[in-house]
C-alpha atoms as a PDB file:
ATOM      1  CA  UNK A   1      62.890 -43.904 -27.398  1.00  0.00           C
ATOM      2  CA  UNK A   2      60.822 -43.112 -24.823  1.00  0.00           C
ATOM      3  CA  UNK A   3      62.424 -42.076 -21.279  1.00  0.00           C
ATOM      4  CA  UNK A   4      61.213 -43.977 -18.107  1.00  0.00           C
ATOM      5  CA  UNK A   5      59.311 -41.059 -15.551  1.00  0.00           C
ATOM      6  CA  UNK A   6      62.046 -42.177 -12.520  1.00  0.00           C
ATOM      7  CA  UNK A   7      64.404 -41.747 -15.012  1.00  0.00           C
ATOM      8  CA  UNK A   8      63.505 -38.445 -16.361  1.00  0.00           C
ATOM      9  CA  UNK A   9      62.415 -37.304 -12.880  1.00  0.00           C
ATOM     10  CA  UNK A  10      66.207 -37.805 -11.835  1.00  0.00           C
ATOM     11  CA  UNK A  11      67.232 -35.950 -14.681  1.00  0.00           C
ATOM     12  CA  UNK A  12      65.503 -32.799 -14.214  1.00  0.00           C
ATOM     13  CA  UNK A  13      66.515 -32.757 -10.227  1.00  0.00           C
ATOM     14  CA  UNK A  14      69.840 -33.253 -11.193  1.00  0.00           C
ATOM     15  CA  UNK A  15      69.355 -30.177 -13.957  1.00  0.00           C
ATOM     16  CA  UNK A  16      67.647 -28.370 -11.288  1.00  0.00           C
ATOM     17  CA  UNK A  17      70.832 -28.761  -8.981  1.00  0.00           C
ATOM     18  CA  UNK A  18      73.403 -27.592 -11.593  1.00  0.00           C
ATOM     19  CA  UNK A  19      71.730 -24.952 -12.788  1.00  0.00           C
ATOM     20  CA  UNK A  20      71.671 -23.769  -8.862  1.00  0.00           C
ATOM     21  CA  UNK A  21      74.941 -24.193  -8.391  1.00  0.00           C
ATOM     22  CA  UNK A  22      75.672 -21.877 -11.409  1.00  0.00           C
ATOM     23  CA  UNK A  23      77.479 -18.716  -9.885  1.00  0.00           C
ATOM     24  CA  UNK A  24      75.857 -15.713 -10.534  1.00  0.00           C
ATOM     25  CA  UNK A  25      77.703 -13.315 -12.034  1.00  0.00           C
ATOM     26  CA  UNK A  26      77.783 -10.341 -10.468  1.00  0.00           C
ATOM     27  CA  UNK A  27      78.580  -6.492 -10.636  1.00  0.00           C
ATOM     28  CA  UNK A  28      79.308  -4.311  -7.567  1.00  0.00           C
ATOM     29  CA  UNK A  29      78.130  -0.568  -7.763  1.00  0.00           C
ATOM     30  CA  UNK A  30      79.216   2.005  -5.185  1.00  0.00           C
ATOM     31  CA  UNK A  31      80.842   5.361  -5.055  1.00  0.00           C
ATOM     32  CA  UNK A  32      78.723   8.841  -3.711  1.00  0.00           C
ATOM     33  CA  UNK A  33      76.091  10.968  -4.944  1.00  0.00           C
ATOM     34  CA  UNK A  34      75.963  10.879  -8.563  1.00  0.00           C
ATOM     35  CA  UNK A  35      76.316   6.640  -8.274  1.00  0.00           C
ATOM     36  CA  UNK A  36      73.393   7.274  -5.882  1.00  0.00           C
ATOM     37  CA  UNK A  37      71.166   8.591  -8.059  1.00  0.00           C
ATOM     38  CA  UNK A  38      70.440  12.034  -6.534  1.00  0.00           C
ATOM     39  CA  UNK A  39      68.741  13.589  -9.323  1.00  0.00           C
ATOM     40  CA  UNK A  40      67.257  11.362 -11.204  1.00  0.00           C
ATOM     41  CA  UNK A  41      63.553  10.783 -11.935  1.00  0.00           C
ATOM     42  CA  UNK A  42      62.110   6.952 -12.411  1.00  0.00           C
ATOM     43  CA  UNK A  43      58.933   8.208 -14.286  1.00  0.00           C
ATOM     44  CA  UNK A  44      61.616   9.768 -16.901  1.00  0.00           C
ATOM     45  CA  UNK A  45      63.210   6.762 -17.911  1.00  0.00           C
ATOM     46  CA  UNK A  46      62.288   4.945 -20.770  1.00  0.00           C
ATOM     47  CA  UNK A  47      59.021   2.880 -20.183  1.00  0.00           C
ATOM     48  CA  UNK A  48      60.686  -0.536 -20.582  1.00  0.00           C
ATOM     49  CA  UNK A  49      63.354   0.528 -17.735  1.00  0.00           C
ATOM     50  CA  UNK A  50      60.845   1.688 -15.022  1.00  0.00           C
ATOM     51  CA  UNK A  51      59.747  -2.087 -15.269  1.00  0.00           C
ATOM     52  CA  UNK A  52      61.342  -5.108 -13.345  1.00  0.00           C
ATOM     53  CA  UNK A  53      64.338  -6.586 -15.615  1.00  0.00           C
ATOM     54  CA  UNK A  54      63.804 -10.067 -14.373  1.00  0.00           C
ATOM     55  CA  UNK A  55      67.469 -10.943 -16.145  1.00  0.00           C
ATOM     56  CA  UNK A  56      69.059  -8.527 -13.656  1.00  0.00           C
ATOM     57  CA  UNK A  57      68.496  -8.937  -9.590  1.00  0.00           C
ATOM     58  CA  UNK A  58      69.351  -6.792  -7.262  1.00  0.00           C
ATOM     59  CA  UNK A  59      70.549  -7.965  -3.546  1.00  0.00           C
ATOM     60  CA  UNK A  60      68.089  -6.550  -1.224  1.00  0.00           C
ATOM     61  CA  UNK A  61      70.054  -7.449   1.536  1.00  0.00           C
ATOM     62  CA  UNK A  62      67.800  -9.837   2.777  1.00  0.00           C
ATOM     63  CA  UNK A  63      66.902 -11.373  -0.919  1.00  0.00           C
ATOM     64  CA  UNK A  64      67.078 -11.179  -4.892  1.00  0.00           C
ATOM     65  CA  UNK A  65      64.426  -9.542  -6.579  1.00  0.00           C
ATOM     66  CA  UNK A  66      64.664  -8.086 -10.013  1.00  0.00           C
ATOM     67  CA  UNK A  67      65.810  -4.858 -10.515  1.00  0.00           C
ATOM     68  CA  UNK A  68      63.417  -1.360 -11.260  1.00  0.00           C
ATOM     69  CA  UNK A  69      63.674   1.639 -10.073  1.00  0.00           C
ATOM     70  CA  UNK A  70      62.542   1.752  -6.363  1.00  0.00           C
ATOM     71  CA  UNK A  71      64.003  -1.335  -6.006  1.00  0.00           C
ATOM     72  CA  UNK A  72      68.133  -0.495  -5.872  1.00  0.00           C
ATOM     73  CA  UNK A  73      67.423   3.050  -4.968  1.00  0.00           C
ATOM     74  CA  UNK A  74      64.055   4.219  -2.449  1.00  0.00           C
ATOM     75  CA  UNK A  75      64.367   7.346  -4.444  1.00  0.00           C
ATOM     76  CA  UNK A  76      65.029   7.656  -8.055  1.00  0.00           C
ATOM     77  CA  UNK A  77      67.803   5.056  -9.563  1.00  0.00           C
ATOM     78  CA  UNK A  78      71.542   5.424 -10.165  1.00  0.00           C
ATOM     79  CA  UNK A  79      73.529   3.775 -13.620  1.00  0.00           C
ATOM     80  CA  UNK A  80      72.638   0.218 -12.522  1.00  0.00           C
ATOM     81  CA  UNK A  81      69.028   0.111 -14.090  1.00  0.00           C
ATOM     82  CA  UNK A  82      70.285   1.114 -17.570  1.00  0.00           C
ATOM     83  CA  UNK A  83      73.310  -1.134 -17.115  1.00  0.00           C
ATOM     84  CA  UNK A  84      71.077  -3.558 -16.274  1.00  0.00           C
ATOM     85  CA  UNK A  85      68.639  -3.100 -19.329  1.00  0.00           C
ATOM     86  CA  UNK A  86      71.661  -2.626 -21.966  1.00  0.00           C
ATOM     87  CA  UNK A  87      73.908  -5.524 -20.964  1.00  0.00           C
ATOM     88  CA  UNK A  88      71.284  -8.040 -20.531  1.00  0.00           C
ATOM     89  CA  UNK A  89      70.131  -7.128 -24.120  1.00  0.00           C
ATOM     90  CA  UNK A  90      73.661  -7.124 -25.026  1.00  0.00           C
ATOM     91  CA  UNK A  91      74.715 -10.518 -23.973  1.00  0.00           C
ATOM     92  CA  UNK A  92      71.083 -12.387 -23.243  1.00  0.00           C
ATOM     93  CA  UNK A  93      72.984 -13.162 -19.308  1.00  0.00           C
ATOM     94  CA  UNK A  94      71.136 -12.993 -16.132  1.00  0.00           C
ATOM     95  CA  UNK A  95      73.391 -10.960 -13.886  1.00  0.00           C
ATOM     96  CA  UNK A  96      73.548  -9.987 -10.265  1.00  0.00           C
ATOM     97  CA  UNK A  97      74.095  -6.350  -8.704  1.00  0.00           C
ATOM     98  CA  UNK A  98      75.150  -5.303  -5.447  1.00  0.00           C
ATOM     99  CA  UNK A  99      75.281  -1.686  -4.682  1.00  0.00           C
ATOM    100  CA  UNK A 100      76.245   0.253  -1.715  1.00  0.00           C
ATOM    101  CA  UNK A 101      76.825   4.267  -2.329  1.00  0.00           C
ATOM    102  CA  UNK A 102      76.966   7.344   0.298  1.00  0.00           C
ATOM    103  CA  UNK A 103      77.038  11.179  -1.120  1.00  0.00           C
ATOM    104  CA  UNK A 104      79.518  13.405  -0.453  1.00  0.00           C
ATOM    105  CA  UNK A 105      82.027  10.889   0.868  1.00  0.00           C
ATOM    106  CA  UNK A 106      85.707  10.684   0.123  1.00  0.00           C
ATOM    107  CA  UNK A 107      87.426   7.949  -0.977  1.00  0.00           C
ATOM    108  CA  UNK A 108      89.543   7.299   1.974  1.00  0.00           C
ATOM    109  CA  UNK A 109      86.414   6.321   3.739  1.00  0.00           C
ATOM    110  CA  UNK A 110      85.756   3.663   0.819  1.00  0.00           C
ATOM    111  CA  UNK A 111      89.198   1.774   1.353  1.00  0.00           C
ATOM    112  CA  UNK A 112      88.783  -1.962   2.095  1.00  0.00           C
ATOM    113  CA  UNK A 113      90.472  -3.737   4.849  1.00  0.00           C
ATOM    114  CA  UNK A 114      91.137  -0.303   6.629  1.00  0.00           C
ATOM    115  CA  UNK A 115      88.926  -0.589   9.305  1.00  0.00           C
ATOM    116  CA  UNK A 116      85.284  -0.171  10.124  1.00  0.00           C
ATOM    117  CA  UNK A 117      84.366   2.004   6.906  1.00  0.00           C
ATOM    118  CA  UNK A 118      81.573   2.299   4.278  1.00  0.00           C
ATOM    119  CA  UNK A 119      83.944  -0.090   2.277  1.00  0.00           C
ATOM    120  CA  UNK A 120      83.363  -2.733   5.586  1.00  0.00           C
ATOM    121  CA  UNK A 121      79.329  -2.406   4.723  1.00  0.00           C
ATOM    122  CA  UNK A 122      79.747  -2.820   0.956  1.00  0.00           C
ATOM    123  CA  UNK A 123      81.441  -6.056   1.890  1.00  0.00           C
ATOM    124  CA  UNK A 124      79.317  -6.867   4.460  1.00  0.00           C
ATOM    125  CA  UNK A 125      76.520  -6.786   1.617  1.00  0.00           C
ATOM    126  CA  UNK A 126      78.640  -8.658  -0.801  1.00  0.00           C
ATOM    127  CA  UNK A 127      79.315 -11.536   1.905  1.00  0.00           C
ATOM    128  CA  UNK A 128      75.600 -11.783   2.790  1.00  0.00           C
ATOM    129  CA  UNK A 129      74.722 -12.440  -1.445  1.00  0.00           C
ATOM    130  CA  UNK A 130      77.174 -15.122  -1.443  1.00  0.00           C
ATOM    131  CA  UNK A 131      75.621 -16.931   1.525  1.00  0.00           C
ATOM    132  CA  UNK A 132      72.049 -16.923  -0.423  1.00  0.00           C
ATOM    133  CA  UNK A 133      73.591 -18.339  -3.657  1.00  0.00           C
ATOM    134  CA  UNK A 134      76.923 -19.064  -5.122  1.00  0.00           C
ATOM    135  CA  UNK A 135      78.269 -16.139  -6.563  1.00  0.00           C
ATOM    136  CA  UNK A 136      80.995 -14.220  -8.810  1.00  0.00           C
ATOM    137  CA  UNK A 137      81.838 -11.021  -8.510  1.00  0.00           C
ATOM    138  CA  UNK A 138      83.102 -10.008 -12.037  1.00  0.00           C
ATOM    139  CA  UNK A 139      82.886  -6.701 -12.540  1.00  0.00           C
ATOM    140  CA  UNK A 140      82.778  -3.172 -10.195  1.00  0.00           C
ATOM    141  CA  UNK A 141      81.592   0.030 -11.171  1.00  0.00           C
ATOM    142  CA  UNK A 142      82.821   2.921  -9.156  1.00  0.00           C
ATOM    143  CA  UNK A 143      81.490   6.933  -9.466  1.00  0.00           C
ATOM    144  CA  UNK A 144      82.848   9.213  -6.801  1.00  0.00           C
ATOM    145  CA  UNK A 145      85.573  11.665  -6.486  1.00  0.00           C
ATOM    146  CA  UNK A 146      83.742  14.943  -6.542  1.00  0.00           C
ATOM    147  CA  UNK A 147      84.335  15.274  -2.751  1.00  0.00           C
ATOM    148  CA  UNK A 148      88.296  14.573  -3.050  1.00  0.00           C
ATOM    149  CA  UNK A 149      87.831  17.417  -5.513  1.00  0.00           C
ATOM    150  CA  UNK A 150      87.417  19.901  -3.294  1.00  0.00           C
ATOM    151  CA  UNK A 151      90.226  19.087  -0.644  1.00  0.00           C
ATOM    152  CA  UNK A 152      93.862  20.529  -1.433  1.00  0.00           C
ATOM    153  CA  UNK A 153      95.007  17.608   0.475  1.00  0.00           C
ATOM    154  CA  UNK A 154      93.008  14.583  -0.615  1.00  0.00           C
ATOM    155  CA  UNK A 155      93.074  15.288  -3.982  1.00  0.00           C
ATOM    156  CA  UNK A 156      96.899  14.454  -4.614  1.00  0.00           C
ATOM    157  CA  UNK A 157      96.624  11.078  -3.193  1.00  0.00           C
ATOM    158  CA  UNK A 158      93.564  10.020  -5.031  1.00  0.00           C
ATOM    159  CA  UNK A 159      95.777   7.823  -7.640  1.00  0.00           C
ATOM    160  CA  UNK A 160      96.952   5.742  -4.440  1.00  0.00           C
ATOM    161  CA  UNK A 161      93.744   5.789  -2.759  1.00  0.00           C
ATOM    162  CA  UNK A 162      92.086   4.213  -6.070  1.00  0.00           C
ATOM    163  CA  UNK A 163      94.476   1.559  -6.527  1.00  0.00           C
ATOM    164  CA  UNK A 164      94.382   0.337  -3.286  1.00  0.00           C
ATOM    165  CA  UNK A 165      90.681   0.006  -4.259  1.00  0.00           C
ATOM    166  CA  UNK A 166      91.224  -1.325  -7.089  1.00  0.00           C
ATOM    167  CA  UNK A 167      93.840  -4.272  -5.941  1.00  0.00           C
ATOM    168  CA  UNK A 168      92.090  -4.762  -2.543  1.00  0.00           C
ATOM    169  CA  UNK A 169      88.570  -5.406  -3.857  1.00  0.00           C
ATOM    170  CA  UNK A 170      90.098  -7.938  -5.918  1.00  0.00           C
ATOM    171  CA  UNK A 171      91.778  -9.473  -2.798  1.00  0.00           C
ATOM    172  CA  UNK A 172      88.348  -8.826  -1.009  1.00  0.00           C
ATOM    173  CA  UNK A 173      85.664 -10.385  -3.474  1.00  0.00           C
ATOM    174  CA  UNK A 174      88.378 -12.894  -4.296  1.00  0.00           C
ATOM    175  CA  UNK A 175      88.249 -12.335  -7.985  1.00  0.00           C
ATOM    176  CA  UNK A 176      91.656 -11.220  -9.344  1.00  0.00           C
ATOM    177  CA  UNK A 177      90.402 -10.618 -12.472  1.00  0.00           C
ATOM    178  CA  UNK A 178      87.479  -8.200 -11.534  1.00  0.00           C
ATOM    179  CA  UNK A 179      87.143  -5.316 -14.484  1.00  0.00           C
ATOM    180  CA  UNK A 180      87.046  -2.549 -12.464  1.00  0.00           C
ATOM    181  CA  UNK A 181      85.834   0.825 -14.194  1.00  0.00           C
ATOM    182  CA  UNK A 182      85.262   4.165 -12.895  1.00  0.00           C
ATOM    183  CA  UNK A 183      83.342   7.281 -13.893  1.00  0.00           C
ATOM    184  CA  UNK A 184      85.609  10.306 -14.559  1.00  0.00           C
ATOM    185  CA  UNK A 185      84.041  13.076 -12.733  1.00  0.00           C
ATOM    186  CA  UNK A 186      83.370  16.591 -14.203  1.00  0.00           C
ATOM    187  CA  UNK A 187      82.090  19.098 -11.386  1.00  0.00           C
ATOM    188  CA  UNK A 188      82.345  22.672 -11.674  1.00  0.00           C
ATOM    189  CA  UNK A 189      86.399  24.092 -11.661  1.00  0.00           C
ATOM    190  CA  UNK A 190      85.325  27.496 -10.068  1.00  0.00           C
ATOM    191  CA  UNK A 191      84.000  25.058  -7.004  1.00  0.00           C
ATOM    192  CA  UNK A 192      86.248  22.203  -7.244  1.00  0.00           C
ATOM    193  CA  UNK A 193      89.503  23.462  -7.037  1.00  0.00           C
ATOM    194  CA  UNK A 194      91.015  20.223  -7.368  1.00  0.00           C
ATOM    195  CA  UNK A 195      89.242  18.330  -9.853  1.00  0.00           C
ATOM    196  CA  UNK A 196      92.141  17.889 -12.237  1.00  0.00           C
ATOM    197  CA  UNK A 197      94.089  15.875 -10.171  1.00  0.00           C
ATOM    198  CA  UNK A 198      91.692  13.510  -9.440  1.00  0.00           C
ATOM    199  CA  UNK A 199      90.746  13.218 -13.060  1.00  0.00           C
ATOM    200  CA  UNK A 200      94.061  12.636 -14.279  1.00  0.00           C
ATOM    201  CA  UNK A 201      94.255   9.710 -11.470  1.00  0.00           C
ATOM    202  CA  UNK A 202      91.245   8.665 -12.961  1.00  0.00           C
ATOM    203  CA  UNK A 203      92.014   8.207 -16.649  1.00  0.00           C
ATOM    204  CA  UNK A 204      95.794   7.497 -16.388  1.00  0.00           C
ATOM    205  CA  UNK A 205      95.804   4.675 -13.105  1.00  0.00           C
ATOM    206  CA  UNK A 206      98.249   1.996 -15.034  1.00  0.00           C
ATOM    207  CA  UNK A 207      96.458  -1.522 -13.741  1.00  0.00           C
ATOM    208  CA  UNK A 208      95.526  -4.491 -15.870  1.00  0.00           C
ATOM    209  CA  UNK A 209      91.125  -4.604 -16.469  1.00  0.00           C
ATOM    210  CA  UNK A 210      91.452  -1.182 -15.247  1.00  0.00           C
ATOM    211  CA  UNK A 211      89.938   1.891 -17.110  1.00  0.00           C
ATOM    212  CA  UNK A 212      87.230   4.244 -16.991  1.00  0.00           C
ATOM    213  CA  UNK A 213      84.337   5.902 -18.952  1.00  0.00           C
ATOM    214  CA  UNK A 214      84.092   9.656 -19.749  1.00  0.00           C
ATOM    215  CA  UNK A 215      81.066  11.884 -18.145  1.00  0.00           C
ATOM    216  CA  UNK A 216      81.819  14.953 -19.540  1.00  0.00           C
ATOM    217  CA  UNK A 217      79.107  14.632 -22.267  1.00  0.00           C
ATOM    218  CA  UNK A 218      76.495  13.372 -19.829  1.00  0.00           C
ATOM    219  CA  UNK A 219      73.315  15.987 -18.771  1.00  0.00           C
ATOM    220  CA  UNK A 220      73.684  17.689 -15.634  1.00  0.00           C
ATOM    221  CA  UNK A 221      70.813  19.327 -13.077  1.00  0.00           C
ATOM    222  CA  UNK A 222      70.623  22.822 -11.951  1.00  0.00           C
ATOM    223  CA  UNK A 223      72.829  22.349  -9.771  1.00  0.00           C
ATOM    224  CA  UNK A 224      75.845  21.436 -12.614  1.00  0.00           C
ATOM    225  CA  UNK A 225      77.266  18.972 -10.512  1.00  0.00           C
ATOM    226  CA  UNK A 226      74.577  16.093 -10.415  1.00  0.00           C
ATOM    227  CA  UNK A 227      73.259  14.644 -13.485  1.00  0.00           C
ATOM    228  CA  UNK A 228      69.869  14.763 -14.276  1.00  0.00           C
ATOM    229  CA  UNK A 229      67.464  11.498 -15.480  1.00  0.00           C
ATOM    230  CA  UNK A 230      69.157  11.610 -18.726  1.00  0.00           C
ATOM    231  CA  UNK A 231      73.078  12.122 -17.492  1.00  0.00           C
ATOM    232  CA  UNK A 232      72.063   8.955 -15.283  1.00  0.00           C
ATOM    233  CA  UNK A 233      70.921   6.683 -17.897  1.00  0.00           C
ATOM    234  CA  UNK A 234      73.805   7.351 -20.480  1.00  0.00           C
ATOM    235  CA  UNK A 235      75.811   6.328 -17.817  1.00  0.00           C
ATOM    236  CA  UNK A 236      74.515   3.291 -17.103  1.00  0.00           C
ATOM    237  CA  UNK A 237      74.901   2.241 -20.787  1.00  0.00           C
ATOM    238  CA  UNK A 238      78.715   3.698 -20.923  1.00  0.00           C
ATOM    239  CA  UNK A 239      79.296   1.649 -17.824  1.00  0.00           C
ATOM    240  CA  UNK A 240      77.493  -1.286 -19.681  1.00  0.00           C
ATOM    241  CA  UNK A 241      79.572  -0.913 -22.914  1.00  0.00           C
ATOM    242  CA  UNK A 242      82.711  -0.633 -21.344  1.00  0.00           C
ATOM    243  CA  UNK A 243      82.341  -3.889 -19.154  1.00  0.00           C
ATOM    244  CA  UNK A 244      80.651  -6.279 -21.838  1.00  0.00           C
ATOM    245  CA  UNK A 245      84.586  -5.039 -24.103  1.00  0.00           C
ATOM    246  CA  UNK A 246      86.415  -5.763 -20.975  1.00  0.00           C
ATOM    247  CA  UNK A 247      84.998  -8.819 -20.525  1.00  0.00           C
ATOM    248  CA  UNK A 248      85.691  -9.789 -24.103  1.00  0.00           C
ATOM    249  CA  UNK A 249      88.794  -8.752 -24.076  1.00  0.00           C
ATOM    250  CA  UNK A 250      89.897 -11.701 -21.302  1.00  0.00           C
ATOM    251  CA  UNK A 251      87.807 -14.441 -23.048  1.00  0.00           C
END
């Protein structure tokens, strides 16, 4: 039977309408240098990642725009362009990705509802993307902890610091449920006196749609402490892995 145009006009603003009101679902990167990207080289990725994914976009701050390198980082690119690239392929979703990341910060400067904080502009960001669509913030991925590393006294209250992270983003984005993964960080022992602490608060924190991925295999600059192009990239795709079996798992 043939549809009437009105008709079928109606029906494709009202499809038009839904489909806006969709949420998008959305994944929240932040953390310090090595989430930043601060070695990494966007000519060395893969061809098909140094183009726009037009299934992932990135908040701007001001708009959407799909995500490349350049695009969520001015220099080089942190995990979110191979996260991007593998769980798009992965699940066939569009997604969203917000990102806000400072190097060589601790994590007591990243603790929301403490104050005026780099947590404050992450949320800031977050609050922004909602008001330009509806949103839902799903997932966070988190890489820092190299700085806490180095501090005799910061590094024994990393475990608390990180669940309060944990628990108050959820409170924050209003999305009990968020997975919530972090990066396990591997700098060098002779310079990061510390570090075992903070990894063991890493891989043992005891909190439902918690866990975390394992760097220690990923490629590292000169430097030993930031990872290179490579390092980056299988990041990205452990972070992606991880969060499409989380995300399974409460389905």
């Amino acid at each position: 039977m043939k549809i009437p145009l009105f008709l079928l006009s109606s029906l494709l603003i009202v499809s038009s309408v839904s489909a806006s009101d969709t949420p998008l679902k959305v994944f929240v990167f932040s953390g310090q240098s090595n989430m930043v990207g601060m070695r990494s080289v966007g000519e060395e990725l893969p061809a098909e990642m140094q183009k726009p994914n037009p299934k992932a976009l990135f908040w701007t701050g001001t708009e959407w725009k799909p995500i490349a390198p350049g695009v969520s980082e001015p220099k080089g690119f942190g995990p979110e362009i191979s996260f991007a690239s593998h769980y798009t392929q992965t699940t066939g979703e569009t997604i969203g990705i917000i990102k806000h990341s400072v190097g060589g910060t601790p994590i007591e400067r990243w603790q929301p509802k403490e104050g005026k904080n780099l947590y404050t502009v992450l949320e800031e960001k977050v609050k922004a993307a909602a008001k330009s669509r509806p949103i839902e913030v799903v997932g966070m991925l988190w890489m820092q902890g190299e700085r806490d590393s180095k501090d005799e006294e910061k590094a024994p209250l990393y475990e608390a610091r990180l669940r309060m992270l944990v628990e108050g983003s959820r409170e924050v984005f209003e999305s009990p449920q968020m997975i919530f993964i972090a990066g396990r960080v591997n700098p060098p022992k002779d310079r990061y006196l510390y570090v075992e602490e903070v990894r063991k608060a890493q891989s043992t924190l005891d909190i439902d749609g918690y866990t975390f991925i394992d760097c220690d295999d990923l490629e590292l600059g000169p430097d030993k402490l930031h990872f290179n192009t490579k390092g980056v990239e299988k990041m990205g795709e452990k972070f992606a892995t991880a969060m499409v079996e989380q995300l399974e798992k409460q389905k």
